[in-house]
N, C-alpha and C. Protein backbone atom coordinates (compact mmCIF):
# COMPACT_ATOMS: atom_id res chain seq x y z
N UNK A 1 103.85 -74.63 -197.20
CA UNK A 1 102.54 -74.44 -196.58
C UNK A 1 101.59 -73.85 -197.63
N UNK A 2 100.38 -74.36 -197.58
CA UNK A 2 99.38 -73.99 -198.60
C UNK A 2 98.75 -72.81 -198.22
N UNK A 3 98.51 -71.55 -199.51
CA UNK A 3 97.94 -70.26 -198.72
C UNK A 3 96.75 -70.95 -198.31
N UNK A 4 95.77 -69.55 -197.54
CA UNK A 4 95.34 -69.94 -196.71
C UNK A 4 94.13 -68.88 -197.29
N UNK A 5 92.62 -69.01 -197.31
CA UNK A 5 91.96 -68.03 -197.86
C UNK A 5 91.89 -66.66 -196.71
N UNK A 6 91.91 -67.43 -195.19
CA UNK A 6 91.74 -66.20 -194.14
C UNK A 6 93.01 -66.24 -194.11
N UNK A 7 93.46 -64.80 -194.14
CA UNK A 7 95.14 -64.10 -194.04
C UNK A 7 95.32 -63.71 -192.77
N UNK A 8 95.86 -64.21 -191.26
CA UNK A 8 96.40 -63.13 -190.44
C UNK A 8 96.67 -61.64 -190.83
N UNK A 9 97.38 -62.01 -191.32
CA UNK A 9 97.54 -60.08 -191.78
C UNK A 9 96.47 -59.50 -191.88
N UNK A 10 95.57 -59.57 -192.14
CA UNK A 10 94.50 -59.21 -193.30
C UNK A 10 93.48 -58.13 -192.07
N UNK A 11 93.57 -58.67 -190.61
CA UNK A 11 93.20 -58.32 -189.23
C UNK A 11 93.72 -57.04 -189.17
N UNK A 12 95.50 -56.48 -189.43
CA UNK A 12 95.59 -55.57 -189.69
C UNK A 12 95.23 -54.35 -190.21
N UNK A 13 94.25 -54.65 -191.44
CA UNK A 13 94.42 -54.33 -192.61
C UNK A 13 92.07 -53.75 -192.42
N UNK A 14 91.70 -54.07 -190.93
CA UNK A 14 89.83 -53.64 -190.85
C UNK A 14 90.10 -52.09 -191.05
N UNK A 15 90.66 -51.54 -190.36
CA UNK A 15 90.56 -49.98 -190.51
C UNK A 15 90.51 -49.52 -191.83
N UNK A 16 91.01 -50.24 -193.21
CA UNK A 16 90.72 -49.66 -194.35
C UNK A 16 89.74 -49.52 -194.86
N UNK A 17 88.54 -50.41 -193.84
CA UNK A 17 87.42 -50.50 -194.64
C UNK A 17 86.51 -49.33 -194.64
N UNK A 18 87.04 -47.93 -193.96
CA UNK A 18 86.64 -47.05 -194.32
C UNK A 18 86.54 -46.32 -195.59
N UNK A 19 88.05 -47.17 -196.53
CA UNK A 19 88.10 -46.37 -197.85
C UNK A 19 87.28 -46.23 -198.78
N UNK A 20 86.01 -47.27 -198.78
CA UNK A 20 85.58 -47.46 -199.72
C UNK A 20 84.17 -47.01 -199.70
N UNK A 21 84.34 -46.58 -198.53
CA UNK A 21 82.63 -45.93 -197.85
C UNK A 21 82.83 -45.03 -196.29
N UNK A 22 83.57 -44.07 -196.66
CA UNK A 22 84.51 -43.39 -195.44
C UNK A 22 83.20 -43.25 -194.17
N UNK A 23 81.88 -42.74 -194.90
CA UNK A 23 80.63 -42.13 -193.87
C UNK A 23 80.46 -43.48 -193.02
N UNK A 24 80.26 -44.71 -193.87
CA UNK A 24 79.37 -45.54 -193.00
C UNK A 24 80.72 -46.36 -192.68
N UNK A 25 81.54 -46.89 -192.79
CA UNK A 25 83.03 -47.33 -192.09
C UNK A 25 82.77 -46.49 -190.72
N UNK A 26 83.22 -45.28 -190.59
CA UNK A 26 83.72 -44.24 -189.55
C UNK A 26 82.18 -44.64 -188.77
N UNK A 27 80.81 -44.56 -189.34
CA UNK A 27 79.68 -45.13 -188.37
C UNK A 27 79.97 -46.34 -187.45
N UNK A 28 80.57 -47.33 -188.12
CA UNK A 28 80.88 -48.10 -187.79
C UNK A 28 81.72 -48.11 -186.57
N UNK A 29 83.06 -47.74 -186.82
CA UNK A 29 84.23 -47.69 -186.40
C UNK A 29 83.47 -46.83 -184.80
N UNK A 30 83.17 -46.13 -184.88
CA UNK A 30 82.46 -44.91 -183.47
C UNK A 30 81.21 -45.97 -182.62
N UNK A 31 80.47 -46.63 -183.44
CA UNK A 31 79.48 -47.45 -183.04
C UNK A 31 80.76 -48.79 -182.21
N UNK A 32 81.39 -49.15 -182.80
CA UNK A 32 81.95 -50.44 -182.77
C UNK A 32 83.20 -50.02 -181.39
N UNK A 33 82.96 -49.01 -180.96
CA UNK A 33 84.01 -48.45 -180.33
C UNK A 33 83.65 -47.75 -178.89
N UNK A 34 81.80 -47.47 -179.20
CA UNK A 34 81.29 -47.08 -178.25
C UNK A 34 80.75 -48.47 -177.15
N UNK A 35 80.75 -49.06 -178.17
CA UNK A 35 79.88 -50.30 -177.67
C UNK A 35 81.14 -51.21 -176.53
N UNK A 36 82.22 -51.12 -176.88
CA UNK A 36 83.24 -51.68 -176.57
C UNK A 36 83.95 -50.93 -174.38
N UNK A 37 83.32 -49.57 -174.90
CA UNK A 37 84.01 -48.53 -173.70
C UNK A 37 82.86 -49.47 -172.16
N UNK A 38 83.76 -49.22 -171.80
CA UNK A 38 83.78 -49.44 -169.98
C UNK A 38 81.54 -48.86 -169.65
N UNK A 39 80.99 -49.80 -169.56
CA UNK A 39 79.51 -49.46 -168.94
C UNK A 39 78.92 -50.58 -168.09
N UNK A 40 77.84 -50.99 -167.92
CA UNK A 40 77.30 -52.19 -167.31
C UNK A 40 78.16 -53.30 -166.95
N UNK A 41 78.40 -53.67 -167.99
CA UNK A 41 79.32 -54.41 -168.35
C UNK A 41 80.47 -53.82 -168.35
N UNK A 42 81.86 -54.65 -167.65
CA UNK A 42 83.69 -54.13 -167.79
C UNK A 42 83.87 -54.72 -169.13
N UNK A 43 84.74 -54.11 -169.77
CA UNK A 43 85.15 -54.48 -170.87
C UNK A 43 85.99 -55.89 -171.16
N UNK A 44 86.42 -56.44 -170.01
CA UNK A 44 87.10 -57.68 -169.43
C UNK A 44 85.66 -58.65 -169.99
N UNK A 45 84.48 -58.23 -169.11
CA UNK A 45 83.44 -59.22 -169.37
C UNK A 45 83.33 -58.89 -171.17
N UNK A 46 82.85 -57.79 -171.73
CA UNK A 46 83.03 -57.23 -173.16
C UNK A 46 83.97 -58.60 -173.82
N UNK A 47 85.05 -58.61 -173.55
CA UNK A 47 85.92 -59.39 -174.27
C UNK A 47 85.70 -60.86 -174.42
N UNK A 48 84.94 -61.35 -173.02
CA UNK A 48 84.65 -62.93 -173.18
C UNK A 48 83.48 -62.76 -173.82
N UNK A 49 82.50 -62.25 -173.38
CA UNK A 49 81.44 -62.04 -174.77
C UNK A 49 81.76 -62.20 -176.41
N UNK A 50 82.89 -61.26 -176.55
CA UNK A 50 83.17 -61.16 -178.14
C UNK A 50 83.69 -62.36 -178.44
N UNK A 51 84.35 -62.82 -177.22
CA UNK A 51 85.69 -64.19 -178.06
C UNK A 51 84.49 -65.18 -178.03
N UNK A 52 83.04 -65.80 -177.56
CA UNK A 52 82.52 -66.40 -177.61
C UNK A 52 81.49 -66.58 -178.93
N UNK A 53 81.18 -65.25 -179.22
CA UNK A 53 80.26 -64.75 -179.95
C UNK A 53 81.74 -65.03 -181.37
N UNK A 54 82.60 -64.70 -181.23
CA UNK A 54 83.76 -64.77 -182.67
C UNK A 54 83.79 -66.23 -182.99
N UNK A 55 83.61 -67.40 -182.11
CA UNK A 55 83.38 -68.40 -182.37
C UNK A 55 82.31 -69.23 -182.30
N UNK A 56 80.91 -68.72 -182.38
CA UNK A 56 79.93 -69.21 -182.90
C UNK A 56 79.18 -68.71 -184.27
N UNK A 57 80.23 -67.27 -184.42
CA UNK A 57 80.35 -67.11 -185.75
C UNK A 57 81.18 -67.32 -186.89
N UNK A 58 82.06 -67.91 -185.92
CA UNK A 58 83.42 -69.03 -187.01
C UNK A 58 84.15 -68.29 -187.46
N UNK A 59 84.06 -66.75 -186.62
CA UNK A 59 85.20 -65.88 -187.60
C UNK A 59 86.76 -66.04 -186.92
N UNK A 60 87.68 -66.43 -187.95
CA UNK A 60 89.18 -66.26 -187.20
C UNK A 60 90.04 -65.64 -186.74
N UNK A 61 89.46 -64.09 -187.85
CA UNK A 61 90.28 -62.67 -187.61
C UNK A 61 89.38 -61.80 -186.26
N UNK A 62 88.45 -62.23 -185.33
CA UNK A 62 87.83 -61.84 -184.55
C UNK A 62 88.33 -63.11 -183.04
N UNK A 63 88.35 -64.03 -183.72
CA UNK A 63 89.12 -65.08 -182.62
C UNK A 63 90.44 -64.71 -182.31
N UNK A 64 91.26 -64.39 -183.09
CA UNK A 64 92.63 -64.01 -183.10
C UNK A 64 92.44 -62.55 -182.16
N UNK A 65 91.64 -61.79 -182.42
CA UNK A 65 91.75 -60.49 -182.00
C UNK A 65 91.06 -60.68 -180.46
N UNK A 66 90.20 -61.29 -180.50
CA UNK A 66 89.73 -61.22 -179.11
C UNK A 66 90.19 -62.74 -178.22
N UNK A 67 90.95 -63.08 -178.43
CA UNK A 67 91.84 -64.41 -177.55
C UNK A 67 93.33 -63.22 -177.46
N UNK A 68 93.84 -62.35 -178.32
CA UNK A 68 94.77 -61.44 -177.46
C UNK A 68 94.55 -60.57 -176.50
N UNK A 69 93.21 -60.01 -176.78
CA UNK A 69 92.59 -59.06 -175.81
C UNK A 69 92.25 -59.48 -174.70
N UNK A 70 91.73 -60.68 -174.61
CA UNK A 70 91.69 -61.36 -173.74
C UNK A 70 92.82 -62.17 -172.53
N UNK A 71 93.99 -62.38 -172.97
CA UNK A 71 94.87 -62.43 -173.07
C UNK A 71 95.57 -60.82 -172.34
N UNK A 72 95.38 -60.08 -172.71
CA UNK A 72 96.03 -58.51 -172.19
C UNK A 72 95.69 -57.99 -171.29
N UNK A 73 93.78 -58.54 -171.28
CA UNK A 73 92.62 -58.09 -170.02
C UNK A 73 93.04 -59.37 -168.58
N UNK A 74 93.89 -60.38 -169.10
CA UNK A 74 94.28 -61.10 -167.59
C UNK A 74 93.03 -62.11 -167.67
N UNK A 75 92.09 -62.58 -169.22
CA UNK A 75 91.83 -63.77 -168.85
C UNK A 75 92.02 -64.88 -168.99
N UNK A 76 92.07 -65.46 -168.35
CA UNK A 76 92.79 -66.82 -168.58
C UNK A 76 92.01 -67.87 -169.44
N UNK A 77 93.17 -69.13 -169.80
CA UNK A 77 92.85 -69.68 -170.56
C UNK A 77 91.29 -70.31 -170.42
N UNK A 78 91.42 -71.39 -169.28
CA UNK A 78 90.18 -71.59 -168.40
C UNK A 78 89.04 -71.24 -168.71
N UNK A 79 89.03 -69.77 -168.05
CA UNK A 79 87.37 -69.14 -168.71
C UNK A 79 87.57 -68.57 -170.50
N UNK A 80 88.82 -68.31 -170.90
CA UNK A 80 88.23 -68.56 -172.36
C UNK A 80 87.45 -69.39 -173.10
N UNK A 81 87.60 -70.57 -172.58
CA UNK A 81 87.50 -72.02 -172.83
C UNK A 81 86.12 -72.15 -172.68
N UNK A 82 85.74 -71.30 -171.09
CA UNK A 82 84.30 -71.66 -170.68
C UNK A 82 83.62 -71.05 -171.67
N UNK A 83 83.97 -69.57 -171.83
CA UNK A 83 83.51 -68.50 -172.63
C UNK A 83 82.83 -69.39 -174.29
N UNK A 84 83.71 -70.24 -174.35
CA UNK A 84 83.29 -71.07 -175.97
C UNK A 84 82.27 -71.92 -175.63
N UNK A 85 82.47 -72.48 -174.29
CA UNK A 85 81.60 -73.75 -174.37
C UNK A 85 79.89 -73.00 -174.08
N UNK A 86 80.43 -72.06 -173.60
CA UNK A 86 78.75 -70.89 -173.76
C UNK A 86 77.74 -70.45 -174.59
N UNK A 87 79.43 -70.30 -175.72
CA UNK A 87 78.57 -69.92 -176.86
C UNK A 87 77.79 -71.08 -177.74
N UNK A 88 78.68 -71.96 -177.68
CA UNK A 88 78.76 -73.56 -178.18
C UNK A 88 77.21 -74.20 -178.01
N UNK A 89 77.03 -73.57 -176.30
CA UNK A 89 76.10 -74.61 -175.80
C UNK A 89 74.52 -73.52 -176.06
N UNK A 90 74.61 -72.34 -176.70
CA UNK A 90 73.71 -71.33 -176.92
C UNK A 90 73.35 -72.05 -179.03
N UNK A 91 74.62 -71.73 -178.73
CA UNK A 91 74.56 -72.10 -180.87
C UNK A 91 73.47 -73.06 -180.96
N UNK A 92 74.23 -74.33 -180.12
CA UNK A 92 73.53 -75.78 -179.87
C UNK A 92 71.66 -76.02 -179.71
N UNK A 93 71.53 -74.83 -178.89
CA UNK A 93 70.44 -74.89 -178.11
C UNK A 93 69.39 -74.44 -179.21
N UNK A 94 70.14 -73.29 -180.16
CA UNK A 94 69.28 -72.55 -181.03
C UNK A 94 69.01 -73.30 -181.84
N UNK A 95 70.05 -74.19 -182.46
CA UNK A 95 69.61 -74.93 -183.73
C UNK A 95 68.61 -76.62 -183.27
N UNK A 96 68.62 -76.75 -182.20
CA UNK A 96 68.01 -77.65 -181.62
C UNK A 96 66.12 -77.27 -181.53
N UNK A 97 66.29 -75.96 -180.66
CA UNK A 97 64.71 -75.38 -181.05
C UNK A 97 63.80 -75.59 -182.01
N UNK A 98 65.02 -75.15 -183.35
CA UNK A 98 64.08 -75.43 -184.59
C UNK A 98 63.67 -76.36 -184.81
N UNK A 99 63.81 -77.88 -184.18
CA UNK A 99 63.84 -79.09 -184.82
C UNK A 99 61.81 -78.33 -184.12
N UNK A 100 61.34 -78.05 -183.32
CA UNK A 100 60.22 -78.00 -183.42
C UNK A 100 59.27 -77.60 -184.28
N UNK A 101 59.74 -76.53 -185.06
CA UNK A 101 59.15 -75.78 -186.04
C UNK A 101 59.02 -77.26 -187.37
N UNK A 102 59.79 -78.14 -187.22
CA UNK A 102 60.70 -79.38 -188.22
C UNK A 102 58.84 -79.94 -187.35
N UNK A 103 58.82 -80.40 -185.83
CA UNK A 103 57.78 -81.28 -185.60
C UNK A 103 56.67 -80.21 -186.15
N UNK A 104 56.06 -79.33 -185.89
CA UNK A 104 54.77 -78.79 -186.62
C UNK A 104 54.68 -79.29 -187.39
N UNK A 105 55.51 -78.87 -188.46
CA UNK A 105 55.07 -79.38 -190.16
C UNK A 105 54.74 -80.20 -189.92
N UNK A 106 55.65 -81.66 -189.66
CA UNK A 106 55.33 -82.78 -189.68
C UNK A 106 53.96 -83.38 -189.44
N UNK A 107 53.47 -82.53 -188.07
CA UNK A 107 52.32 -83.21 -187.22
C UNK A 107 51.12 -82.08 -188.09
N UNK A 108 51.28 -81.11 -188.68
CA UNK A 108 49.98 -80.46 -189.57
C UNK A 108 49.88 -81.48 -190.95
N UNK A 109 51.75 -81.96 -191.78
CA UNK A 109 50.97 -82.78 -192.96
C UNK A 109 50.71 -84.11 -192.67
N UNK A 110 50.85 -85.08 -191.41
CA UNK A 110 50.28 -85.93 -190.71
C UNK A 110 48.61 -85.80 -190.56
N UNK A 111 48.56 -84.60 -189.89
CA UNK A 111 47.42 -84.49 -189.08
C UNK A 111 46.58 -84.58 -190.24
C-alpha cells in the first residue's frame, strides 16, 4: 500500500499542537471545546453540523473524527448521509452564486 500524505494516526497526534504555541493552542483547545458543550443546539445536532461542515471542507482527520462521534451520539448512517448532502447542496449553492458576480463583468465589458 502506498503511504498516504493524510495519516490516520496523525488525528491522534491535534493535542500537540499546543507545543509549539502553548498560549494560542490552549485558546484554541477551550474555544474549540466551549463551542462543542451542550447549548441551543444538543451536541448530537453539534456533531451533524461538524461531520457536514468536515466534508465541505475536504478534511479527513475531521471526517474520521466526527463520523465516530457521530456514530457514539446514536446517529445513524441515513442522516449522516443527509448531513453531507446539506453541506454538498450549501457548497453547491455558494459556488453557483458567484457565477453572477462572473455575469456583471460580463454585462459592464459588454455594456
Amino acid at each position: 500500500m502506498a503511504d498516504q500524505y493524510y495519516d490516520p494516526k496523525d488525528l491522534r497526534k491535534f493535542g500537540k499542537i499546543t507545543e509549539w504555541s502553548e498560549e494560542l493552542g490552549n485558546k484554541f483547545f477551550d474555544y474549540y471545546g466551549a463551542v462543542f458543550q451542550e447549548g441551543e443546539l444538543t451536541q448530537r445536532e453539534k456533531s451533524l453540523i461538524a461531520l457536514a461542515v468536515a466534508h465541505t471542507e475536504q478534511c479527513p482527520y475531521c471526517i474520521d473524527a466526527y463520523t465516530k462521534d457521530g456514530l457514539q451520539r446514536g446517529i445513524t448512517n441515513k442522516e449522516m448521509m443527509e448531513a453531507v448532502h446539506v453541506g454538498a447542496a450549501i457548497k453547491s449553492g455558494a459556488t453557483l452564486v458567484h457565477g453572477v458576480m462572473m455575469m456583471n463583468k460580463v454585462n459592464k465589458l459588454d455594456g
